[in-house]
Protein backbone atom coordinates (compact mmCIF):
# COMPACT_ATOMS: atom_id res chain seq x y z
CA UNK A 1 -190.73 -37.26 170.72
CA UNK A 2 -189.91 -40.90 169.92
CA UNK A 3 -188.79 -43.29 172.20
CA UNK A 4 -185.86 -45.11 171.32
CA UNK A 5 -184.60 -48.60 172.81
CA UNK A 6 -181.27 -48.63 175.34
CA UNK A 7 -178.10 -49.83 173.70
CA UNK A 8 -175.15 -48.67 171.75
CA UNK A 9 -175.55 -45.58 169.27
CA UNK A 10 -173.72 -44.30 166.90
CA UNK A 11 -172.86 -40.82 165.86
CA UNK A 12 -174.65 -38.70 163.40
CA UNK A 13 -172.21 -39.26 160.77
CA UNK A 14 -172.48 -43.41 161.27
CA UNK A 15 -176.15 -43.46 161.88
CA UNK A 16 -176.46 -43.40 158.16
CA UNK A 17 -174.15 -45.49 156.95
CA UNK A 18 -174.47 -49.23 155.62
CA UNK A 19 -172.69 -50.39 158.34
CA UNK A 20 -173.12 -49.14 161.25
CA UNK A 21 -176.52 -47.68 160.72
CA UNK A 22 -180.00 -49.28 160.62
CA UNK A 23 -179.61 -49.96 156.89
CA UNK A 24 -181.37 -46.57 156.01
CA UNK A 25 -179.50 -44.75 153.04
CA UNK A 26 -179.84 -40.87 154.31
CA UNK A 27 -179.12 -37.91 151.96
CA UNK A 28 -175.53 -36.47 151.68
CA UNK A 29 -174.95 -33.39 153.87
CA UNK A 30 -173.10 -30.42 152.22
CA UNK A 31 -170.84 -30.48 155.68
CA UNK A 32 -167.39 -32.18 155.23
CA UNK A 33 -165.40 -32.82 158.18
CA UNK A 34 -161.86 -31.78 158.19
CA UNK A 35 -159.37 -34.57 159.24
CA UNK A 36 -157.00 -32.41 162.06
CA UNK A 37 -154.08 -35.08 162.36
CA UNK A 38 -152.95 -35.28 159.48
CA UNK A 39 -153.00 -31.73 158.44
CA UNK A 40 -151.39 -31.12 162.04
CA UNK A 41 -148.28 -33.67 160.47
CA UNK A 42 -148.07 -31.99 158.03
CA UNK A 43 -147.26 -28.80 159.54
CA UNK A 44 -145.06 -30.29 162.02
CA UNK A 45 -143.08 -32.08 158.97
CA UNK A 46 -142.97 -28.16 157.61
CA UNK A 47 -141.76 -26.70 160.64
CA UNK A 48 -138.93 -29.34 161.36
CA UNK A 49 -137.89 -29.12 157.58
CA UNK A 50 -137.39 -25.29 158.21
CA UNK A 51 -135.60 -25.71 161.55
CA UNK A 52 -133.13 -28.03 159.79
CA UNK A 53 -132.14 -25.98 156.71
CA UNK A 54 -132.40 -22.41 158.97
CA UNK A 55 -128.58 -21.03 159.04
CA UNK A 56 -128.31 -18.36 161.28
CA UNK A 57 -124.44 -17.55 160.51
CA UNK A 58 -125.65 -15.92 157.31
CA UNK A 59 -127.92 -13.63 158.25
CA UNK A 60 -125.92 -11.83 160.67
CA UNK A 61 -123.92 -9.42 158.38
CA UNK A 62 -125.31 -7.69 154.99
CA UNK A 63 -122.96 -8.43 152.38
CA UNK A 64 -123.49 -5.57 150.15
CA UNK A 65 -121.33 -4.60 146.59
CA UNK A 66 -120.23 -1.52 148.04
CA UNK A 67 -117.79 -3.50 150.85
CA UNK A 68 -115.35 -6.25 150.19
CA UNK A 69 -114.64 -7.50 152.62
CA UNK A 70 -110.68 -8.64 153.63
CA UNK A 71 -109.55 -12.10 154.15
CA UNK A 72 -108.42 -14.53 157.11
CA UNK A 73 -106.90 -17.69 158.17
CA UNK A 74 -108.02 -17.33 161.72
CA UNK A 75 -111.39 -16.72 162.42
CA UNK A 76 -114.34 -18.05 164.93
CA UNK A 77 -118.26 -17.80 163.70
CA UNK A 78 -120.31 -15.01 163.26
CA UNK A 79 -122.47 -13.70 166.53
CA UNK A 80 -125.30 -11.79 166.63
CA UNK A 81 -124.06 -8.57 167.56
CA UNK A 82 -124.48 -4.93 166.42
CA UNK A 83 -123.01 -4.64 162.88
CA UNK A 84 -120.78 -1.29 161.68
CA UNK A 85 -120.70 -1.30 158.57
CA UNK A 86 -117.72 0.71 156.84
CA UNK A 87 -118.07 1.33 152.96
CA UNK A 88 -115.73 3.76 151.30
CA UNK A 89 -118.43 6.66 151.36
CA UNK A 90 -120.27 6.15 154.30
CA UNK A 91 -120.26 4.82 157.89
CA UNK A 92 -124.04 3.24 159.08
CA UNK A 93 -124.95 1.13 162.02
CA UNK A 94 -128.25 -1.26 161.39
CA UNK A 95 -128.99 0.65 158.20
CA UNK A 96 -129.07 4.29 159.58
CA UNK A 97 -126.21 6.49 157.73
CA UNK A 98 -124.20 8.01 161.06
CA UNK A 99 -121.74 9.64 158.98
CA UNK A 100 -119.56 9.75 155.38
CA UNK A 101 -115.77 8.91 155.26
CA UNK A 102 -115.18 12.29 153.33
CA UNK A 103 -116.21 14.33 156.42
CA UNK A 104 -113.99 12.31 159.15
CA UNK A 105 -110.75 12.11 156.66
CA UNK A 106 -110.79 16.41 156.70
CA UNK A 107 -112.25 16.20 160.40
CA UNK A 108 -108.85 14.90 162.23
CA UNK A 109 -109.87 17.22 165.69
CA UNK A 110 -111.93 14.52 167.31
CA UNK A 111 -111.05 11.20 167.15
CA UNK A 112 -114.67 9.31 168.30
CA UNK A 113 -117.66 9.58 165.63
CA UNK A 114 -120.25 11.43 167.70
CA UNK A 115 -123.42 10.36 165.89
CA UNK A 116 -121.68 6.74 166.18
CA UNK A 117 -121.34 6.49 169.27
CA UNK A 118 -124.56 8.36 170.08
CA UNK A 119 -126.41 5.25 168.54
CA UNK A 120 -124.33 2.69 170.01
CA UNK A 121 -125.20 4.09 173.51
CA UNK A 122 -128.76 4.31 172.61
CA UNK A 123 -128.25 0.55 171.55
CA UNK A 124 -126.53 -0.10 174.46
CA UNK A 125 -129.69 1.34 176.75
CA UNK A 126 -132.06 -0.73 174.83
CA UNK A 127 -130.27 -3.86 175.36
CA UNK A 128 -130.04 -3.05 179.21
CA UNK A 129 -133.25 -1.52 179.67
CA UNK A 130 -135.14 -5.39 177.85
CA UNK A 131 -132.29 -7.42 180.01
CA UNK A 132 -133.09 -5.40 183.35
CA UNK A 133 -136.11 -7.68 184.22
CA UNK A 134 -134.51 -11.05 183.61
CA UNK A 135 -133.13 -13.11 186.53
CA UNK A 136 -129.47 -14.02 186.72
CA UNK A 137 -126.28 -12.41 184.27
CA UNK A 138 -126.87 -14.68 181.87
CA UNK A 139 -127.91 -11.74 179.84
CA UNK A 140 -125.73 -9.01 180.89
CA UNK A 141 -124.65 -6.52 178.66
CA UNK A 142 -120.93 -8.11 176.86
CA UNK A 143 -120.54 -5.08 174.94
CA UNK A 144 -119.73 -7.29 171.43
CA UNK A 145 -119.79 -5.40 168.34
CA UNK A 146 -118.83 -6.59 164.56
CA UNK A 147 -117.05 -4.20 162.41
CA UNK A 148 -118.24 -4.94 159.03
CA UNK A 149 -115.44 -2.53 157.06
CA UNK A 150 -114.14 -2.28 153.16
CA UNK A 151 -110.53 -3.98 152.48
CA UNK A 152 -109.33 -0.50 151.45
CA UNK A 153 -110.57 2.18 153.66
CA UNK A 154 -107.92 4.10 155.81
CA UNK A 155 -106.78 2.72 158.98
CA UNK A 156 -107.20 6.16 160.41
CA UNK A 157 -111.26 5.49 159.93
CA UNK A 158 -111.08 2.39 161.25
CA UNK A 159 -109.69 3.54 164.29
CA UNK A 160 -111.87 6.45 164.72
CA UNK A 161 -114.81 3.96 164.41
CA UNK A 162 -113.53 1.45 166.90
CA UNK A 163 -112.67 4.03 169.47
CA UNK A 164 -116.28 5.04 169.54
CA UNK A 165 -117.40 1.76 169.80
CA UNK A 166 -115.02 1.75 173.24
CA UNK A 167 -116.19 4.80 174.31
CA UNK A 168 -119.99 4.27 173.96
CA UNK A 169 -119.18 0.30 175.89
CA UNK A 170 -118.82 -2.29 173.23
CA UNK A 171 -114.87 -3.15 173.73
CA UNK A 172 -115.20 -6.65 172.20
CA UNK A 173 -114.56 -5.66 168.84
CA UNK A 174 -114.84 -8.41 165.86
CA UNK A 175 -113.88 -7.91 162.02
CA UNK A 176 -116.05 -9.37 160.06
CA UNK A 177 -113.74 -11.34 157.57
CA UNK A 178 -113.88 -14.12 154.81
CA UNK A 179 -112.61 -17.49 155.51
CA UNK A 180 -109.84 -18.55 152.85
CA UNK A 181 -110.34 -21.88 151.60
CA UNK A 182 -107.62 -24.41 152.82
CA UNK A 183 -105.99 -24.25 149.28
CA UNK A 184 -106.79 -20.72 148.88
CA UNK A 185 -109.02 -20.68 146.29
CA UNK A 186 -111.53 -17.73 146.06
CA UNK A 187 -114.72 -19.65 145.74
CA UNK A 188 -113.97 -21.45 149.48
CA UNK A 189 -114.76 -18.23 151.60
CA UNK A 190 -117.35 -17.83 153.88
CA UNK A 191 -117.96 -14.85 156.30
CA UNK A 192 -116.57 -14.97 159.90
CA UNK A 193 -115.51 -12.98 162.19
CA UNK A 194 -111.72 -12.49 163.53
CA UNK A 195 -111.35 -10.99 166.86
C-alpha cells in the first residue's frame, strides 16, 4: 500500500480531473451521477402546478345524460357528502342500483326505500366506526347528504327518497342544482347545491 503525503484530497470523481487532480487524464467510468436537486424541483414545481389547478367542487357529483338536473338562483357550494342519485328509471347511492322508480310509483304502502336506507345506515356506521378513534367532534357524524335527482321525476319519489335519508340519520338534505348565470343564459351554470 502506498503512502500518500497529508493535505487536502479530493474526491474520486475530482481526482481525475484537469483541475483539481494531479494533472493525470484517467479513463471515463460508465457510472453517471444523477443530479437530486434539480430533479427534486422539478417535482415540487409538478406537485404545486397540480395543487393549483385541482377543483374539488367538480368532482363531487356525477353528472350523467340520464339526469338533468333543475335550476337555482340560490345556492351554496358543493360538499363532499353521500350522493343519491335519482334518474327517471332508477334510484343508486355511490354507484350501487338500490332500487327502480317503476317499482316505488306502484309500491305506495311504505313510504321509506328499504334497500336505501339500508345503505345509508351502513354508510352511516362506516363513517362513525373511522371517526370513533379521533379526538375532539370535529369529526362527528353531521348526517349531510346531496340529492342528486332528474328535473322531472315525481315529487312523490322524491319524498320517499328523502324520508329514508331521515330515517337512516342524514337530515341535512341538499339538492344538487345548477347555478343560472346572472343574465340567465344556459351556458353560465355550474353545479351547486341548494339546501
Amino acid at each position: 500500500m502506498a503512502i500518500k503525503a497529508p493535505g487536502k484530497r479530493y474526491c474520486k470523481r475530482l481526482q481525475h480531473s484537469k483541475v483539481f487532480g494531479h494533472g493525470t487524464h484517467g479513463h471515463k467510468s460508465g457510472n453517471a451521477d444523477v443530479l437530486i436537486t434539480p430533479l427534486v424541483d422539478m417535482f415540487v414545481i409538478i406537485v404545486l402546478f397540480l395543487i393549483a389547478n385541482f377543483s374539488a367542487t367538480g368532482e363531487v357529483l356525477m353528472m350523467t345524460k340520464d339526469i338533468q338536473l333543475p335550476e337555482a338562483v340560490n345556492v351554496k357550494e358543493v360538499e363532499m357528502n353521500p350522493v343519491v342519485m335519482v334518474s327517471g328509471d332508477e334510484i343508486s347511492i355511490s354507484g350501487n342500483v338500490v332500487g327502480r322508480v317503476q317499482d316505488l310509483v306502484k309500491e305506495t304502502e311504505y313510504l321509506n326505500i328499504p334497500a336505501l336506507e339500508e345503505k345509508l345506515r351502513d354508510m352511516k356506521k362506516q363513517f362513525e366506526d373511522l371517526h370513533a378513534m379521533a379526538d375532539g367532534n370535529t369529526n362527528a357524524f353531521k348526517g349531510d347528504v346531496n340529492i342528486q335527482g332528474h328535473k322531472d321525476v315525481e315529487f312523490a319519489i322524491i319524498k320517499r327518497v328523502m324520508f329514508s335519508c331521515a330515517s337512516a340519520g342524514y337530515n341535512n338534505i341538499n339538492f344538487a342544482t345548477l347555478q343560472k348565470g346572472e343574465a340567465g343564459a344556459p351556458g353560465e351554470s355550474t353545479a351547486a347545491a341548494t339546501p
